[in-house]
N, C-alpha and C. Protein backbone atom coordinates (compact mmCIF):
# COMPACT_ATOMS: atom_id res chain seq x y z
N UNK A 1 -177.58 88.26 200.24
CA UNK A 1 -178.83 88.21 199.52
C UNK A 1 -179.99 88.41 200.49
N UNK A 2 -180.97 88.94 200.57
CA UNK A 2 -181.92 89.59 200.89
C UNK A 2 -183.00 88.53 200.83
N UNK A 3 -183.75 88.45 201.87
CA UNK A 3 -185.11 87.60 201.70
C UNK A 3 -185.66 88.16 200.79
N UNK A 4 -186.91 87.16 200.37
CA UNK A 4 -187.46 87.94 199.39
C UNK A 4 -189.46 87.93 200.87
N UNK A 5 -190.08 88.90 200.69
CA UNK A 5 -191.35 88.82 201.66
C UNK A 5 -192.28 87.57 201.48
N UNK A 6 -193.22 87.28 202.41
CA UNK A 6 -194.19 86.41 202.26
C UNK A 6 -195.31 86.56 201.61
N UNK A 7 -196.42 85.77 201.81
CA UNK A 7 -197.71 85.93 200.53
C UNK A 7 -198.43 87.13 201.45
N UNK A 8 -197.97 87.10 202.60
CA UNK A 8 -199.26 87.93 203.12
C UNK A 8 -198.73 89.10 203.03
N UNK A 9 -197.07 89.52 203.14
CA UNK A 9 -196.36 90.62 203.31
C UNK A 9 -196.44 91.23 201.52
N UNK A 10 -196.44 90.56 200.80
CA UNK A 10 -196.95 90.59 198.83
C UNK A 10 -198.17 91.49 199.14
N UNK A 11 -199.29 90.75 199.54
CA UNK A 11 -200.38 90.63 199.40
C UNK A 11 -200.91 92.29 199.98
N UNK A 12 -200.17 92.36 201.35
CA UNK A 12 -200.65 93.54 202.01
C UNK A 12 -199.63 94.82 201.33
N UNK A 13 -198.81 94.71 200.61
CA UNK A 13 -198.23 95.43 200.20
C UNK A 13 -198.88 96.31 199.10
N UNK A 14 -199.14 95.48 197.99
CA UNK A 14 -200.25 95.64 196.81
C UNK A 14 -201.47 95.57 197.35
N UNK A 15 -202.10 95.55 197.91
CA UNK A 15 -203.36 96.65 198.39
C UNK A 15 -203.26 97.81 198.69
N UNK A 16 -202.16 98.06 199.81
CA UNK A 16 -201.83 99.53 200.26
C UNK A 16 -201.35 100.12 199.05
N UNK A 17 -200.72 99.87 198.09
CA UNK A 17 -200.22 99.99 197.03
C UNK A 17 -201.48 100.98 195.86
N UNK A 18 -202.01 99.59 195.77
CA UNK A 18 -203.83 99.84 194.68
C UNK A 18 -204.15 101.45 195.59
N UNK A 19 -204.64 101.67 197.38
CA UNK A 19 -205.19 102.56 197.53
C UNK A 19 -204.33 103.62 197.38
N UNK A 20 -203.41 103.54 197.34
CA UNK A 20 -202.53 104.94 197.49
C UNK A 20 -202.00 105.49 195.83
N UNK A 21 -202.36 104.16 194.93
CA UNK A 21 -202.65 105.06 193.46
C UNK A 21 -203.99 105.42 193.28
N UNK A 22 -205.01 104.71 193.85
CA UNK A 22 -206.68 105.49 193.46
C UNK A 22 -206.49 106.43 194.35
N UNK A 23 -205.74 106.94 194.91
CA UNK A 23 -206.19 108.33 195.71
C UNK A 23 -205.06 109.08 195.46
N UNK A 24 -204.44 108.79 194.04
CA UNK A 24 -203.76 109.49 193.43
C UNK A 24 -202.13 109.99 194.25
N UNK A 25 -201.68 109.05 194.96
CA UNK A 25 -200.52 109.95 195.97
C UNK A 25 -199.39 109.43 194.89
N UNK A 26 -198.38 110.20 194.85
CA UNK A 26 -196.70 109.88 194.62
C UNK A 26 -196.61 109.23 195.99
N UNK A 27 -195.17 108.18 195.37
CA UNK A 27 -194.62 107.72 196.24
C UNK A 27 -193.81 108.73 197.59
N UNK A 28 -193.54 109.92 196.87
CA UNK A 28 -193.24 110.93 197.74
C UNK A 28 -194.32 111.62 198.89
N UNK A 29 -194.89 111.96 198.22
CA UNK A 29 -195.78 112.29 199.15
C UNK A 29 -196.63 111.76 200.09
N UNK A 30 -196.99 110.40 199.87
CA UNK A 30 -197.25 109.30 200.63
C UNK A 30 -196.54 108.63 201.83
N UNK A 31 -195.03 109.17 201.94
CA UNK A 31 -194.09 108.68 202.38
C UNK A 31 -194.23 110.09 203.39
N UNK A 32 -194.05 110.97 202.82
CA UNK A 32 -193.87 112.44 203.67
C UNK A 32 -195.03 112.54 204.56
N UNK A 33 -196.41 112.32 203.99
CA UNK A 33 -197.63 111.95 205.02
C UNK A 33 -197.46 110.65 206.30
N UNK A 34 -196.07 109.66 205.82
CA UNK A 34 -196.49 108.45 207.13
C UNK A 34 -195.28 108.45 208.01
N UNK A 35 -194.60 109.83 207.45
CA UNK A 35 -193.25 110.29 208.04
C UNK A 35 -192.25 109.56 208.01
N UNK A 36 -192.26 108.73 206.74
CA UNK A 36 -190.77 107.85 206.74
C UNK A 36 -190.32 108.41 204.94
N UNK A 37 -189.33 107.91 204.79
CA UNK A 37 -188.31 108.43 203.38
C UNK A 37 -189.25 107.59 202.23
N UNK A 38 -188.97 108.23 201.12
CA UNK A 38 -189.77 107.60 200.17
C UNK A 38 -189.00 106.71 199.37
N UNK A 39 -187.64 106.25 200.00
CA UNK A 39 -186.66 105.17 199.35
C UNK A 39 -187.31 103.80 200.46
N UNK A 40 -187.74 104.46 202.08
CA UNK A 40 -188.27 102.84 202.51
C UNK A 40 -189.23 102.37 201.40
N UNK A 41 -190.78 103.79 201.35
CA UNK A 41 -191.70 103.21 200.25
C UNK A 41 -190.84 102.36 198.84
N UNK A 42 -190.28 102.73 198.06
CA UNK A 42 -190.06 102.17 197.28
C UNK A 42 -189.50 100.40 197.45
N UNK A 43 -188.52 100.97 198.70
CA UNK A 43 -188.29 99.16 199.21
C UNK A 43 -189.26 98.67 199.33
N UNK A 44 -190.42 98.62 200.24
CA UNK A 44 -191.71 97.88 200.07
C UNK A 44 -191.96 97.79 199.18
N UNK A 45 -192.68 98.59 198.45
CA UNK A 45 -193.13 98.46 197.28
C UNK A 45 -192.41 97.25 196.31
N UNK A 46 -190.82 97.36 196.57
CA UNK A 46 -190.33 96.06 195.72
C UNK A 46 -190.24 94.54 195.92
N UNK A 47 -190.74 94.05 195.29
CA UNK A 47 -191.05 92.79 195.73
C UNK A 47 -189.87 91.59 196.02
N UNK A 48 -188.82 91.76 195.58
CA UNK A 48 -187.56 91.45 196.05
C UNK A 48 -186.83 91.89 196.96
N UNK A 49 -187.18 92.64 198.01
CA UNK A 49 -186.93 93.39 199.18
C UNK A 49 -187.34 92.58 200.48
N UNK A 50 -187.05 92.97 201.02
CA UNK A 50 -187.47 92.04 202.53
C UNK A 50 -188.40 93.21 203.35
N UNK A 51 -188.28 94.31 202.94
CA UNK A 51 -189.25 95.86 203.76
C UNK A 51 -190.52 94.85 203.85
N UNK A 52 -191.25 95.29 204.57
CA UNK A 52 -192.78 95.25 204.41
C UNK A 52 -193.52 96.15 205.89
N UNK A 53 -194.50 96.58 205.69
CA UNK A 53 -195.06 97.57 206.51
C UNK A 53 -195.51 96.54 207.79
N UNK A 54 -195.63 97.51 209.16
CA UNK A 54 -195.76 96.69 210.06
C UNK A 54 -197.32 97.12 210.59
N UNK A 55 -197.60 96.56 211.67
CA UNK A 55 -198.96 97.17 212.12
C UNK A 55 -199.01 98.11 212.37
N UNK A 56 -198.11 99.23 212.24
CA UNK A 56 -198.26 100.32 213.33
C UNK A 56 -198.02 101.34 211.91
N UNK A 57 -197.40 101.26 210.90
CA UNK A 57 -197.65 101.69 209.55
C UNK A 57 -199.15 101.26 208.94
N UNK A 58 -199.56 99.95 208.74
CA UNK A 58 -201.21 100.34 208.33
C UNK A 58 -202.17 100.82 209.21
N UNK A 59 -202.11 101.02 210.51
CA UNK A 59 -202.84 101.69 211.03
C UNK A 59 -202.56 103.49 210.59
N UNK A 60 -201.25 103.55 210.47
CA UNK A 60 -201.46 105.24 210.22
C UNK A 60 -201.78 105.22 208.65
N UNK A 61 -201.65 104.52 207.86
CA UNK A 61 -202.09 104.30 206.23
C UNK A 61 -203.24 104.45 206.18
N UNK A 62 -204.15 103.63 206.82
CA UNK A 62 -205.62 103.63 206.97
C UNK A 62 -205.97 105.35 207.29
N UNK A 63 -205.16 105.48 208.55
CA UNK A 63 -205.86 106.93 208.81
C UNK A 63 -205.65 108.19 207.00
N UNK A 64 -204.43 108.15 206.99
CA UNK A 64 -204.30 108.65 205.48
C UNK A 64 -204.86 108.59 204.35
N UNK A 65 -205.01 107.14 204.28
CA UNK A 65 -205.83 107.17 202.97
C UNK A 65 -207.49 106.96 203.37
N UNK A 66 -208.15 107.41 204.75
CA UNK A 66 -208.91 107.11 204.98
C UNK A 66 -209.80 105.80 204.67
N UNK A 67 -209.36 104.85 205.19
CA UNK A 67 -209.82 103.58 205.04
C UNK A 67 -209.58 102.62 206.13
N UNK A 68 -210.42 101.31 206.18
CA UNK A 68 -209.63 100.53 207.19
C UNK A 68 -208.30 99.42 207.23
N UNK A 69 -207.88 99.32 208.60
CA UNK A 69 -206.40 98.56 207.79
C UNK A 69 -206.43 97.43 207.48
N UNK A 70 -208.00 96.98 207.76
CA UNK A 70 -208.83 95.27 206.93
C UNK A 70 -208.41 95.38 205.71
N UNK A 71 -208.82 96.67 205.06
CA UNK A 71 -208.18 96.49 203.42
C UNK A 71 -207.43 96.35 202.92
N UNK A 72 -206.29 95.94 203.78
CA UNK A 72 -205.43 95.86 203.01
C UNK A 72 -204.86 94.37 203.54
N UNK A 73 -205.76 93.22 204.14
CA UNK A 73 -205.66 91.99 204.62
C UNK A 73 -206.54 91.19 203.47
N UNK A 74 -206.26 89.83 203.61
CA UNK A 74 -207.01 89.16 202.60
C UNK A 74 -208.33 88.62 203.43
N UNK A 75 -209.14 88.00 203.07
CA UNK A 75 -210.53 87.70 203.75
C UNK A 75 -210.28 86.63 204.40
N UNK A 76 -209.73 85.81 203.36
CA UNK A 76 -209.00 84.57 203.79
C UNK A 76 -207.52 84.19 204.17
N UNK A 77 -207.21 83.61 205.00
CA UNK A 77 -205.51 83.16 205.09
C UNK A 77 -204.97 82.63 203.59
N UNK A 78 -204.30 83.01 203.73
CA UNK A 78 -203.63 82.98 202.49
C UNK A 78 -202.28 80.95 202.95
């Protein structure tokens, strides 16, 4: 059985998540832009998965979806 992620690994997931549907990407193509398979994206993306993106993935996210990789942190500790 598989961990399931933390609030912050949730949290930063569904932000990167929110920007990469307002800027309209498939999961495919989003995946092909950060040069990994679009079955990891989908593991992240699932919330019963243990995936979650590391620093070195929202920094190239940010560059992609042009934004910073603050946005996709909470203001507060969670």
């Amino acid at each position: 059985m598989e961990k399931m992620k933390s609030n912050i690994e949730l949290y930063t997931v569904q932000k990167v998540k929110e920007h990469r549907e307002d800027a309209d990407m498939s999961i495919r193509y989003f995946a092909d832009c950060l040069n990994v398979s679009h079955q990891f994206i989908s593991k992240i993306e699932d919330a019963t998965s243990d995936k979650a993106y590391n620093l070195h993935h929202l920094n190239e996210i940010a560059k992609i979806l042009k934004c910073s990789p603050r946005d996709f942190l909470p203001e507060k500790p969670l």
